[in-house]
Protein backbone atom coordinates (compact mmCIF):
# COMPACT_ATOMS: atom_id res chain seq x y z
CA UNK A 1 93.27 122.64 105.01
CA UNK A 2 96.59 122.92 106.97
CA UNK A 3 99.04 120.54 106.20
CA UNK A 4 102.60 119.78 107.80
CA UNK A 5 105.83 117.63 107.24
CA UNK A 6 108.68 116.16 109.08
CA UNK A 7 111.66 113.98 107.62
CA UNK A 8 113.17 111.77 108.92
CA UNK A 9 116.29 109.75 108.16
CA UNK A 10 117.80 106.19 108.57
CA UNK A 11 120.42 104.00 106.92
CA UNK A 12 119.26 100.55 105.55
CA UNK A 13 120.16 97.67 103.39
CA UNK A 14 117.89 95.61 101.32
CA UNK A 15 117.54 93.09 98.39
CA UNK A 16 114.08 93.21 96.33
CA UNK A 17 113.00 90.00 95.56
CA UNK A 18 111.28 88.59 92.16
CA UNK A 19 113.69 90.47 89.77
CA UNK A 20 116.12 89.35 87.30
CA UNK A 21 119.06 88.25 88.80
CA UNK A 22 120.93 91.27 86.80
CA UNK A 23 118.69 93.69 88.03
CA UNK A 24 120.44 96.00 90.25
CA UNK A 25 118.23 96.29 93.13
CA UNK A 26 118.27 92.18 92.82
CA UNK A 27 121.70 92.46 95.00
CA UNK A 28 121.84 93.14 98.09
CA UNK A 29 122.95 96.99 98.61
CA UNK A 30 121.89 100.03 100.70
CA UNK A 31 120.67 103.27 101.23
CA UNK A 32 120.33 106.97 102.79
CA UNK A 33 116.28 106.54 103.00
CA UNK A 34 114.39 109.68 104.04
CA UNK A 35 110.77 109.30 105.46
CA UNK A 36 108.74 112.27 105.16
CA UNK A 37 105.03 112.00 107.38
CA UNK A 38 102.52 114.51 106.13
CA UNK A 39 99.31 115.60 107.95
CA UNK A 40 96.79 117.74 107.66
CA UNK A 41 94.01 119.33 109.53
CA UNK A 42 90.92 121.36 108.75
CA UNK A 43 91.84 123.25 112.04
CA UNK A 44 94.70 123.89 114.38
CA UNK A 45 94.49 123.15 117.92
CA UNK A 46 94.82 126.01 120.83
CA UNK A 47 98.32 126.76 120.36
CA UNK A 48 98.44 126.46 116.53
CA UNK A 49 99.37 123.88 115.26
CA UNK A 50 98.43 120.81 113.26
CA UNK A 51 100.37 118.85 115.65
CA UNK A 52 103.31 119.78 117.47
CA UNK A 53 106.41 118.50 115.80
CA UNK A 54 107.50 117.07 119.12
CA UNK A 55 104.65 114.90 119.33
CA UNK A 56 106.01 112.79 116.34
CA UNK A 57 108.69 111.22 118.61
CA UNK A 58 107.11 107.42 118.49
CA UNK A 59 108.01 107.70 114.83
CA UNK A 60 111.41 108.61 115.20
CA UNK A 61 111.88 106.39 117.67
CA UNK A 62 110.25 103.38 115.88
CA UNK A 63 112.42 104.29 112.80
CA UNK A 64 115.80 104.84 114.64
CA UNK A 65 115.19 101.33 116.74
CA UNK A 66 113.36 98.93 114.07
CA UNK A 67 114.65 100.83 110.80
CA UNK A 68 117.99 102.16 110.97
CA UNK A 69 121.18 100.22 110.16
CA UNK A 70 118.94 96.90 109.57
CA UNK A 71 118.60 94.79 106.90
CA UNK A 72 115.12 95.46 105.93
CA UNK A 73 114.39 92.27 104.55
CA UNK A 74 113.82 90.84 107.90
CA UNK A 75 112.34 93.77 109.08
CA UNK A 76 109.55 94.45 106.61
CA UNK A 77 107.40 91.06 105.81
CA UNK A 78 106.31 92.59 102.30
CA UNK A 79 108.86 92.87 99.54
CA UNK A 80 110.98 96.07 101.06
CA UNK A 81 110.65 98.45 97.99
CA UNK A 82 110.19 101.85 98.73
CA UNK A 83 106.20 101.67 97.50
CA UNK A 84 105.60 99.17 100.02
CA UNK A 85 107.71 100.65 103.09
CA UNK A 86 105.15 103.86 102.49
CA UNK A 87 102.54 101.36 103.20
CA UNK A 88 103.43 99.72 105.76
CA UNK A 89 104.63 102.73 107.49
CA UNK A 90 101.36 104.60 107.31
CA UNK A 91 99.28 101.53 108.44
CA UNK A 92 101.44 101.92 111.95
CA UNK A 93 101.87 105.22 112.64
CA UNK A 94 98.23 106.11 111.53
CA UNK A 95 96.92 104.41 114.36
CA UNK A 96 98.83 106.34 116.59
CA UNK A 97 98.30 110.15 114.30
CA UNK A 98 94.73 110.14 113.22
CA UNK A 99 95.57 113.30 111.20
CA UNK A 100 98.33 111.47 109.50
CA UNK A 101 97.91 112.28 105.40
CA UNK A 102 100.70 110.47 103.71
CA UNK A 103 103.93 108.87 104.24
CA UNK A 104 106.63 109.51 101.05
CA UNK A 105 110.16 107.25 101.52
CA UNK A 106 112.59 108.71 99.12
CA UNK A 107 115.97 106.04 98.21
CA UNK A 108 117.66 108.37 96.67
CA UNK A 109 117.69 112.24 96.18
CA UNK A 110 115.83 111.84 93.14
CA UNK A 111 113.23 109.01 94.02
CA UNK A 112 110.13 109.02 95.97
CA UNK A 113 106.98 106.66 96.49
CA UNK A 114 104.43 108.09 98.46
CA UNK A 115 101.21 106.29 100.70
CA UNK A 116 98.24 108.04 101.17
CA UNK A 117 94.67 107.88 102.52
């Protein structure tokens, strides 16, 4: 199995719903999110590859116009934690990468949730 992985990177605020009023992530705040896309292949094509990197331009191009400096509350129509972003993020772009493994969406250099099939 070949497997490959591209980040990308967008800047986003958001306020998580159904938590204590204390809670942190009950406030509206922000973050550097990174969105990593993982697929895999039990083959490569002529040239090589599991898909050329360059192909993946609808999903940097979906992330830079929809994602990026929004408040992802009224982007996402599911709470907008990290778990769910994965989600809904490999429901869309799977359509379009049938190879397409996993999606991880990291908040913070520490924190990751991943999606996969």
């Amino acid at each position: 199995m070949y497997t490959i992985k591209k980040q990308f990177t967008f800047s986003a605020s958001h306020q998580l719903l159904g938590l204590p009023v204390e809670h942190q992530c009950a406030r509206l705040h922000g973050h550097n999110y990174i969105v990593e896309v993982e697929l895999r292949d039990n083959e490569l094509n002529e040239v090589g590859f599991v898909k050329d990197y360059g192909e993946l331009t609808y999903i940097k191009s979906f992330i830079d116009t929809q994602l990026d400096h929004r408040h992802l509350n009224d982007v996402f129509v599911v709470n907008p934690t990290a778990e769910n972003m994965a989600r809904v993020l490999f429901n869309k772009f799977v359509a379009i990468y049938p190879q397409l493994a996993a999606v991880h969406v990291s908040e913070t250099p520490r924190t990751w949730a991943t999606y996969s099939a």
